[in-house]
Protein backbone atom coordinates (compact mmCIF):
# COMPACT_ATOMS: atom_id res chain seq x y z
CA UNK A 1 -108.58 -62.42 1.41
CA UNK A 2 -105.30 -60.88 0.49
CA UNK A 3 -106.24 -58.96 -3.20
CA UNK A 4 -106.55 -54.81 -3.44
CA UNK A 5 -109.86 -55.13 -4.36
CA UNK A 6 -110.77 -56.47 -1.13
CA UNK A 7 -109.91 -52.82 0.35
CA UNK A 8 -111.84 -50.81 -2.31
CA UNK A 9 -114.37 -49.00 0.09
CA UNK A 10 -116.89 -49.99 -2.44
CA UNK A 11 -116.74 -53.80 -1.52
CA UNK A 12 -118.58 -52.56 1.85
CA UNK A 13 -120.88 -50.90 0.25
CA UNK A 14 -120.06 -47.45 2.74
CA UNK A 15 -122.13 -44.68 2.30
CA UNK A 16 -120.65 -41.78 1.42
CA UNK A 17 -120.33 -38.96 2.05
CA UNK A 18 -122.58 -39.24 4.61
CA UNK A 19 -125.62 -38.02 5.40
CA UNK A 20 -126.02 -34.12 6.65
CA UNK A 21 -129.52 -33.36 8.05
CA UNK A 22 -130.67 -30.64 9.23
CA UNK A 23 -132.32 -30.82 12.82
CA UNK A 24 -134.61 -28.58 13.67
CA UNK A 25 -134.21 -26.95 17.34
CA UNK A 26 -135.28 -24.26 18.80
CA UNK A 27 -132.29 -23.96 21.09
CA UNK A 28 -130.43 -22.83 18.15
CA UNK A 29 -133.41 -21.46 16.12
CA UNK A 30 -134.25 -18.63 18.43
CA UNK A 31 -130.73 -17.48 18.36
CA UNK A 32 -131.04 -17.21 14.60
CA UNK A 33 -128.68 -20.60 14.32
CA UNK A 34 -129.43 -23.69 12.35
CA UNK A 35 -128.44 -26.86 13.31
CA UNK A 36 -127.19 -30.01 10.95
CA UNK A 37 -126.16 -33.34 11.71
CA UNK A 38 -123.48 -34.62 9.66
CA UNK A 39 -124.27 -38.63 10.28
CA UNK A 40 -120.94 -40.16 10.25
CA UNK A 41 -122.71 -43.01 12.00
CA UNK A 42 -124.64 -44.29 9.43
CA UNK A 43 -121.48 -44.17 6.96
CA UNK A 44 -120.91 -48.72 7.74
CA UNK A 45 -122.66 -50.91 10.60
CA UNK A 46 -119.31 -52.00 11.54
CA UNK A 47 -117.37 -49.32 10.66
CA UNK A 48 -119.14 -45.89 11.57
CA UNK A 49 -118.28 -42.69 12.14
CA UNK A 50 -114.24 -41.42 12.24
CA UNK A 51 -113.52 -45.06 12.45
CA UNK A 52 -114.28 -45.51 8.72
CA UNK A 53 -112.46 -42.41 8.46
CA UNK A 54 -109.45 -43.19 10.19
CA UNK A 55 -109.19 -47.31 9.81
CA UNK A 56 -109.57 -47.71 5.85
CA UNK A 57 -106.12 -45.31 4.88
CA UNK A 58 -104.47 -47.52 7.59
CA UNK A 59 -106.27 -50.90 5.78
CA UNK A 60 -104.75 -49.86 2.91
CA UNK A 61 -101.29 -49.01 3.83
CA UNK A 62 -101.12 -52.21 6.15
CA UNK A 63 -101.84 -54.21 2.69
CA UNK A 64 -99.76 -52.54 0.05
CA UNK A 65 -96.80 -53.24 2.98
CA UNK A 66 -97.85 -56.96 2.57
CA UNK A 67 -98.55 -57.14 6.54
CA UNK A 68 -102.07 -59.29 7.55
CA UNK A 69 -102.01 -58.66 10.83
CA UNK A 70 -103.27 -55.35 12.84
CA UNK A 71 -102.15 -54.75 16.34
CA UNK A 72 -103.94 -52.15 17.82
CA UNK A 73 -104.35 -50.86 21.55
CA UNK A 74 -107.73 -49.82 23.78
CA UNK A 75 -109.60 -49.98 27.35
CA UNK A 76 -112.32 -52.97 27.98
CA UNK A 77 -114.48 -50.84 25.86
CA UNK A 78 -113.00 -49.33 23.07
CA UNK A 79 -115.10 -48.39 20.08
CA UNK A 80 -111.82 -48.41 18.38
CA UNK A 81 -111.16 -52.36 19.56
CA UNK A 82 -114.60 -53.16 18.20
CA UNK A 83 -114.10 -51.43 14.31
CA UNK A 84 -110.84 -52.98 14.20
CA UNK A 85 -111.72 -56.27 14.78
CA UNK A 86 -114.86 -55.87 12.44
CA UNK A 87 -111.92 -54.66 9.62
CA UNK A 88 -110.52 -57.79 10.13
CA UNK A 89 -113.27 -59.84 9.74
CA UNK A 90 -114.47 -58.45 6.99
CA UNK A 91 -111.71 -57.54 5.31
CA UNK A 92 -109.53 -60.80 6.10
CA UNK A 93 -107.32 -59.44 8.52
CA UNK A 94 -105.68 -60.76 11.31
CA UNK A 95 -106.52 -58.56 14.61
CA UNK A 96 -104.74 -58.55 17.90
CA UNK A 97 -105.95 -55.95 20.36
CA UNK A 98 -103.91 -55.37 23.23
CA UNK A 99 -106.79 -54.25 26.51
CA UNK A 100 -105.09 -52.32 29.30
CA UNK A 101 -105.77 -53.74 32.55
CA UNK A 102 -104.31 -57.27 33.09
CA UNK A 103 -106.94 -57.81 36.22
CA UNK A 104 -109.57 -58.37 33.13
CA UNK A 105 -107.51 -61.23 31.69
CA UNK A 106 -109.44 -63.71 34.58
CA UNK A 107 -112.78 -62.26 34.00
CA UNK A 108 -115.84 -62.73 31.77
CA UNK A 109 -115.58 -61.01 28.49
CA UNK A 110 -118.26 -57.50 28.47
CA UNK A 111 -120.23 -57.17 25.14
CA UNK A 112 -117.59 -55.26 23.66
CA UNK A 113 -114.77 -57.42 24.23
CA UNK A 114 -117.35 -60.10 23.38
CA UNK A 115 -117.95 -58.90 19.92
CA UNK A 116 -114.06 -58.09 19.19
CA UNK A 117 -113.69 -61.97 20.16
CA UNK A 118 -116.50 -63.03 18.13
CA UNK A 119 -114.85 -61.24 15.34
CA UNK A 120 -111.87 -63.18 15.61
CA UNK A 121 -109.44 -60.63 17.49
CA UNK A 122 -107.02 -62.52 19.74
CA UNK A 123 -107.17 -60.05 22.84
CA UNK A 124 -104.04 -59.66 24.83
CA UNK A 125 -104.52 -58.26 28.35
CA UNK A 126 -101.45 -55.89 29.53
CA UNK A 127 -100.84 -54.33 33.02
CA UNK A 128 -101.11 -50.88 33.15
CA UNK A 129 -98.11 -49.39 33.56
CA UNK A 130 -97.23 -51.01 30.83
CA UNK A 131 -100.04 -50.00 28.53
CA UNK A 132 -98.70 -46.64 29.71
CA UNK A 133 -95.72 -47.16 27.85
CA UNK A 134 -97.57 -48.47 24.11
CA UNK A 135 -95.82 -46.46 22.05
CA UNK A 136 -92.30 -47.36 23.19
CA UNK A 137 -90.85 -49.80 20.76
CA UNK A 138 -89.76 -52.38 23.53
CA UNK A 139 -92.88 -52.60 24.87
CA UNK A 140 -94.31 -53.27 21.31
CA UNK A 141 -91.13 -55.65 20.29
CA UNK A 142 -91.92 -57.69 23.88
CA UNK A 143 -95.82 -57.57 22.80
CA UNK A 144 -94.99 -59.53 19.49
CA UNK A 145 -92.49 -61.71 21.24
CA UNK A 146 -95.21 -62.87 23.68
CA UNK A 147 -97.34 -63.78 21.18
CA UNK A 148 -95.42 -65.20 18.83
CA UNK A 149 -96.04 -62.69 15.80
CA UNK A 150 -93.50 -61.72 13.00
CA UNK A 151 -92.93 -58.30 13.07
CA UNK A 152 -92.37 -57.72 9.07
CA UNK A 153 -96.46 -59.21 9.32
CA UNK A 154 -97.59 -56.69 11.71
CA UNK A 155 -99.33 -53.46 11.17
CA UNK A 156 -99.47 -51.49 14.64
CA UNK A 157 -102.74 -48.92 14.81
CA UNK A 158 -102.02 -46.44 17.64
CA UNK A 159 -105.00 -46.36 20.59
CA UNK A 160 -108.07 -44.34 19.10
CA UNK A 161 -106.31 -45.23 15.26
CA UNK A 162 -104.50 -41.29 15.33
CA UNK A 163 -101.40 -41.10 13.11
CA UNK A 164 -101.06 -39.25 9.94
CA UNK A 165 -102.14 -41.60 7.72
CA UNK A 166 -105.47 -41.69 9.68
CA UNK A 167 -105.69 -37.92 9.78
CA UNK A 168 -105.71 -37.48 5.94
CA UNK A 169 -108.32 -39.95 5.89
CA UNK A 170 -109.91 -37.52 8.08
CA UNK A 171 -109.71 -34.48 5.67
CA UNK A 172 -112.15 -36.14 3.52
CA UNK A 173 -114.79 -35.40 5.99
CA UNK A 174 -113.88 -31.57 6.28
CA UNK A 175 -113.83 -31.46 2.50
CA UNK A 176 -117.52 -33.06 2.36
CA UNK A 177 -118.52 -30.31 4.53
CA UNK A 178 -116.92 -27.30 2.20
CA UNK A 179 -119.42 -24.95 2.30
CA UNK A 180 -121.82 -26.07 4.03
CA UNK A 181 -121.61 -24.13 7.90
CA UNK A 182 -119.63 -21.81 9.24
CA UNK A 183 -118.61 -23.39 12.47
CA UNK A 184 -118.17 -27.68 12.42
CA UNK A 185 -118.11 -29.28 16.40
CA UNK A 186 -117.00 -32.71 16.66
CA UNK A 187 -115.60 -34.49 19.70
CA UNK A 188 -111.75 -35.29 20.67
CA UNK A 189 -110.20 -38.31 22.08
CA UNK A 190 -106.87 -38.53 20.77
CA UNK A 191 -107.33 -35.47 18.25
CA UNK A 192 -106.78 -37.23 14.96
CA UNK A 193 -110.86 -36.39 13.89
CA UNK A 194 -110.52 -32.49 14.56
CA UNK A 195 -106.40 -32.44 13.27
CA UNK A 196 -107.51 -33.78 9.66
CA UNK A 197 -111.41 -32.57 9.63
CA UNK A 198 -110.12 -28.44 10.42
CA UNK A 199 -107.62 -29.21 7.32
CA UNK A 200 -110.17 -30.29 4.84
CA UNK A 201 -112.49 -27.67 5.46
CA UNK A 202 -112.81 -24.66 3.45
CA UNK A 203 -110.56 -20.85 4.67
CA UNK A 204 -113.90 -19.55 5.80
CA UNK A 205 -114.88 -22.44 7.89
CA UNK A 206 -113.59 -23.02 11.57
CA UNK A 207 -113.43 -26.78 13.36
CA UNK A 208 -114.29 -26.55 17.12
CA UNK A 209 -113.71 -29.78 19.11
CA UNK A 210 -114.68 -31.21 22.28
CA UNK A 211 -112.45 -32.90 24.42
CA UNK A 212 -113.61 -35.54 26.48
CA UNK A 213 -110.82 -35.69 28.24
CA UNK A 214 -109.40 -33.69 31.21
CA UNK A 215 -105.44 -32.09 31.08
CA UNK A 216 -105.52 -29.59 28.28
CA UNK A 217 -102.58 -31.47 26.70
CA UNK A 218 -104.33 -32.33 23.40
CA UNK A 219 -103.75 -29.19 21.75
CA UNK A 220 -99.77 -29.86 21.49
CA UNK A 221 -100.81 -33.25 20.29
CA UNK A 222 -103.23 -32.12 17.11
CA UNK A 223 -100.62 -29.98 16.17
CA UNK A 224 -98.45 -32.90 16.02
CA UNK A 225 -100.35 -34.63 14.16
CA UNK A 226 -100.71 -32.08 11.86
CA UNK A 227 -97.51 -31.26 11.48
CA UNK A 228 -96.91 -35.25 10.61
CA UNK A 229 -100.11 -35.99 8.02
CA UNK A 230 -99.54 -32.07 6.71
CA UNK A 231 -95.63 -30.75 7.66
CA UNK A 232 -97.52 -27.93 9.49
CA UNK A 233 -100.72 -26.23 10.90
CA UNK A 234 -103.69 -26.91 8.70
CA UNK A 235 -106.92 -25.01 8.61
CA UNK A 236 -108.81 -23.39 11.38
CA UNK A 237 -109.92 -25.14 14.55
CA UNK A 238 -109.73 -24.35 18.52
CA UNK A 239 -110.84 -26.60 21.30
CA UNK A 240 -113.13 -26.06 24.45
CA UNK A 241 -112.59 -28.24 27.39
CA UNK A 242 -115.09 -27.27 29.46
CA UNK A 243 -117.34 -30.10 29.15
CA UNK A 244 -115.48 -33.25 29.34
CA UNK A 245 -117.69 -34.22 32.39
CA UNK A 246 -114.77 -35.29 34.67
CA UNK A 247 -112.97 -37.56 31.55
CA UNK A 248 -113.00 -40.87 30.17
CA UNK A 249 -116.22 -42.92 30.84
CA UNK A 250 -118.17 -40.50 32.99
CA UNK A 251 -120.60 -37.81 32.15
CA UNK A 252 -122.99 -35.74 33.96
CA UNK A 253 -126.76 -35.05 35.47
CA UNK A 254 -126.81 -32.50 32.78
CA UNK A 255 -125.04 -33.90 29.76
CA UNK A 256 -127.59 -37.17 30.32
CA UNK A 257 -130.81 -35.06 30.70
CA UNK A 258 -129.58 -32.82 27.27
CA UNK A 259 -129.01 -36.16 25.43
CA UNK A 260 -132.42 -37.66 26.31
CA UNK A 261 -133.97 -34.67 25.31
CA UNK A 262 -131.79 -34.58 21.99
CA UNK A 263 -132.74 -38.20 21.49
CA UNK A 264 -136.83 -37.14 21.92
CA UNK A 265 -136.66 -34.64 19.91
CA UNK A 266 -134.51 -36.13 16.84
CA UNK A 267 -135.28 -39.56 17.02
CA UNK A 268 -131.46 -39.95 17.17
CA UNK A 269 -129.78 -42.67 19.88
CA UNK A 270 -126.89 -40.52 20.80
CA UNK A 271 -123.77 -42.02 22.20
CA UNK A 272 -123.39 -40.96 25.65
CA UNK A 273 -119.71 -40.73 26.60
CA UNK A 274 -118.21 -38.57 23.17
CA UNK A 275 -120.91 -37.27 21.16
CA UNK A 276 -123.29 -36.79 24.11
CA UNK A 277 -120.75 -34.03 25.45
CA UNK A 278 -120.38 -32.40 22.12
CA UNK A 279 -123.81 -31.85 21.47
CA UNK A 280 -124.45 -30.47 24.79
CA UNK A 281 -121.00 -28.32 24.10
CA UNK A 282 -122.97 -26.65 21.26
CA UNK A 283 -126.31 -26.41 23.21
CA UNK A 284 -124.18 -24.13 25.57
CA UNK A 285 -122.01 -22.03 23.20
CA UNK A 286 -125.65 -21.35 21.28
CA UNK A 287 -127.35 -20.25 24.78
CA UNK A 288 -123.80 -18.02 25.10
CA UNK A 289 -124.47 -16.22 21.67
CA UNK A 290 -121.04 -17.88 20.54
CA UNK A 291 -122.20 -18.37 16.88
CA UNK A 292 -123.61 -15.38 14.65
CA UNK A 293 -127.22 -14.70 13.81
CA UNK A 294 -127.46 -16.42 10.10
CA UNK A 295 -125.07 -18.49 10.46
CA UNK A 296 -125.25 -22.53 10.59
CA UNK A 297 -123.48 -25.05 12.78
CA UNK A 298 -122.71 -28.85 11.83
CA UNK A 299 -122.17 -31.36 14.49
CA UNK A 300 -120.39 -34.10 13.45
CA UNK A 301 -121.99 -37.66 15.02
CA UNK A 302 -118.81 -39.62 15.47
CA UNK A 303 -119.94 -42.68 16.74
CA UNK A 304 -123.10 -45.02 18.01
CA UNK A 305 -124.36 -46.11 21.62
CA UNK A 306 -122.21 -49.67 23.27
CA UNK A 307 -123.70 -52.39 22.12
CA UNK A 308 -126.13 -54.36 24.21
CA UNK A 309 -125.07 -57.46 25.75
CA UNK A 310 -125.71 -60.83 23.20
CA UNK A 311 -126.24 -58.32 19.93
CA UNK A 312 -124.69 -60.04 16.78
CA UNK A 313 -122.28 -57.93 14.05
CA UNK A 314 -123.73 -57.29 10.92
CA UNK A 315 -122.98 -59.47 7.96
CA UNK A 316 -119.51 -59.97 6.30
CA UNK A 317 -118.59 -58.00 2.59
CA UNK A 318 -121.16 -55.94 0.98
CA UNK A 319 -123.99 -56.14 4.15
CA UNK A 320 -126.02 -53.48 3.40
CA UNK A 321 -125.32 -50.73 5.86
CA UNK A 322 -128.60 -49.22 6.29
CA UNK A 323 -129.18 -45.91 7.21
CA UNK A 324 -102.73 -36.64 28.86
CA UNK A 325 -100.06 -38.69 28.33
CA UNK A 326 -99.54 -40.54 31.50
CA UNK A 327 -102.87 -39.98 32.52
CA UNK A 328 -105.11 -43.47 33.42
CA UNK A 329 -108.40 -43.10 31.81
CA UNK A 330 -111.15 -45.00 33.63
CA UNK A 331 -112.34 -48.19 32.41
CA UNK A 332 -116.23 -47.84 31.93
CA UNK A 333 -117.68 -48.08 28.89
CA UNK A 334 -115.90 -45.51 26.01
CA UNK A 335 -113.45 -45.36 28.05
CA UNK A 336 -110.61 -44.88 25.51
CA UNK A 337 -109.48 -42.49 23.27
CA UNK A 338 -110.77 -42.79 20.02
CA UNK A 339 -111.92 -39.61 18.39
C-alpha cells in the first residue's frame, strides 16, 4: 500500500475525538470534584490511546519522505512495539523494532513480542549498553548495516514515539479537551503526551502528569520537546513524581488495590503499570484538597491492559474499532517508555 489515502485516519475508521465520560466517584464527589474519563483507549483496537496520537503525524511524514520502512526502539513489552507494528500492518509498512536485551534473542517470544511478530515486525535484539546509546547515529547507521536496510527507506520512531512531530499530534488531544476541566492528569513515559496535550489546552486549563518513572529528569526533557514541536514553552503543565511506584514495570500494594477498586466501580480494565499510577495520583491529590470545590478533573486513559497470551489483532483497514537518560528500566511488562 504506498498511496496518501492509505494514511487518511478515516481509512481506520478511528474514533474521534474520543470519548469523555464522566465517572461518578465519591472520592472526588465529596470534595466537591467531578471526575471524567477522557477514553483515549477506545480511539483504534490497534492503535489506542497517545499511540494514535503520536504514530499517525509520524505515518504521515515517513510517507510523504517516500520511506516504507519504520525502525523504532522498546523493552520485551513495549506498548509502543506493539502499535507500531499494527501501523505497519495495516497501513503497509515495513516495521523493524529493535528490543533491548540481547539475552531475549534465544528465548521464546512473550505475547507482546508475539503479536509485533505476528504483525510482521522483524525484531532485532540489541545488548544493552548499546540500546543505551539509540539515539547516537552510529549506533543507528550499524543497526541498518546489520540488517541490511537502506537508509534513504528508513523512518526511525524514537522509544515511546516522542519527537516533535509526535507532540503536535498530541495537541489535538488538549484542544479536544478546551473547556472542558480545569485540571487534565495523564501519565509520562518519555513526556511527549503531557509536552503537546498542556499546549493544546486552553490559558485557563493546567496539564498535570504522572511520571512513571524515577530520576526527576523528565522535566528538562518536555521542555525540549517543546521547545522542538513549538520553539518554546507551551501552555500550562507541572509534574508530580511521587507515585511512580519504584519505575518501569513495578507498581504497588496500593496502586493495585486502587485500580481494582477503580475497575469495580467503572467497569473500566485499567492498565496497571501507566494509567494505574495516574489514577491513583488523582485519588491522592483529591483526598489532599489539591483541586478546588466546583471544579472538574479529566484523566486522560492512555493506554489498555498487555494482552493475554494467544489473543489475535483485530482486523486489517477499516475493522471497526468498537468502543533518566542512562537509566535501565526493568523489563516486565510496560516496561518502556511510551507516554
Amino acid at each position: 500500500m504506498t498511496s496518501y489515502e492509505a494514511l487518511d485516519p478515516g481509512v481506520l475508521r478511528p474514533r474521534l475525538p474520543s470519548p469523555l465520560l464522566p465517572a461518578e466517584d465519591e472520592r472526588f464527589a465529596r470534595r466537591g470534584v467531578r471526575l471524567l474519563l477522557k477514553r483515549e483507549d477506545l480511539i483504534h483496537p490497534d492503535l489506542p490511546g497517545n499511540k494514535w496520537r503520536k504514530l499517525v503525524p509520524n505515518l504521515r511524514a515517513a510517507a510523504a519522505g517516500g520511506r516504507r520502512t519504520l525502525l523504532t526502539f522498546g523493552g520485551a513489552y513495549s506498548n509502543h512495539l506493539r502499535a507500531t507494528a499494527a501501523a505497519g500492518r495495516l497501513l503497509g509498512f515495513g516495521t523493524v523494532g529493535v528490543v533491548r536485551g540481547d539475552e531475549l534473542a534465544g528465548r521464546s517470544l512473550n505475547p507482546s513480542l508475539a503479536r509485533c511478530a505476528a504483525d510482521g515486525m522483524r525484531l532485532v535484539f540489541i545488548d544493552r549498553a548499546a540500546y543505551r546509546r539509540k539515539t547516537d547515529p552510529s549506533v543507528v547507521a550499524g543497526l541498518l548495516a546489520r540488517e541490511g536496510l537502506d537508509p534513504g527507506s528508513v523512518y526511525v520512531v524514537p522509544e515511546g514515539g516522542s519527537n516533535a512531530t509526535a507532540v503536535r499530534g498530541c495537541a489535538d488531544l488538549g484542544r479536544e479537551l478546551r473547556g472542558a476541566a480545569e485540571t487534565v492528569a495523564v501519565a509520562c513515559g518519555t513526556g511527549g503526551t503531557l509536552a503537546g496535550l498542556a499546549a493544546g489546552l486552553g490559558p485557563e486549563q493546567r496539564a498535570v502528569g504522572f511520571p512513571v518513572l524515577r530520576g526527576g529528569f523528565l522535566e528538562g526533557e518536555i521542555r525540549d520537546l517543546q521547545r522542538a514541536a513549538f520553539g518554546g514553552p507551551a501552555g500550562r503543565w507541572s509534574l508530580d513524581d511521587r507515585f511512580h511506584g519504584g519505575g518501569f514495570a513495578r507498581t504497588t500494594p496500593e496502586v493495585e488495590a486502587f485500580a481494582g477498586d477503580f475497575e469495580q466501580r467503572h467497569g473500566l480494565a485499567v492498565e496497571r503499570l501507566y494509567v494505574a499510577k495516574m489514577l491513583y495520583g488523582l485519588g491522592v491529590l483529591a483526598r489532599e484538597g489539591a483541586f478546588a470545590r466546583g471544579s472538574a478533573v479529566v484523566a486522560v486513559i492512555t493506554g489498555v491492559p498487555e494482552p493475554a497470551a494467544g489473543a489475535e489483532p483485530a482486523a486489517g483497514p477499516g475493522a471497526d474499532p468498537g468502543t533518566g537518560p542512562g537509566a535501565e528500566p526493568g523489563t516486565g511488562p510496560g516496561a518502556d517508555r511510551g507516554a
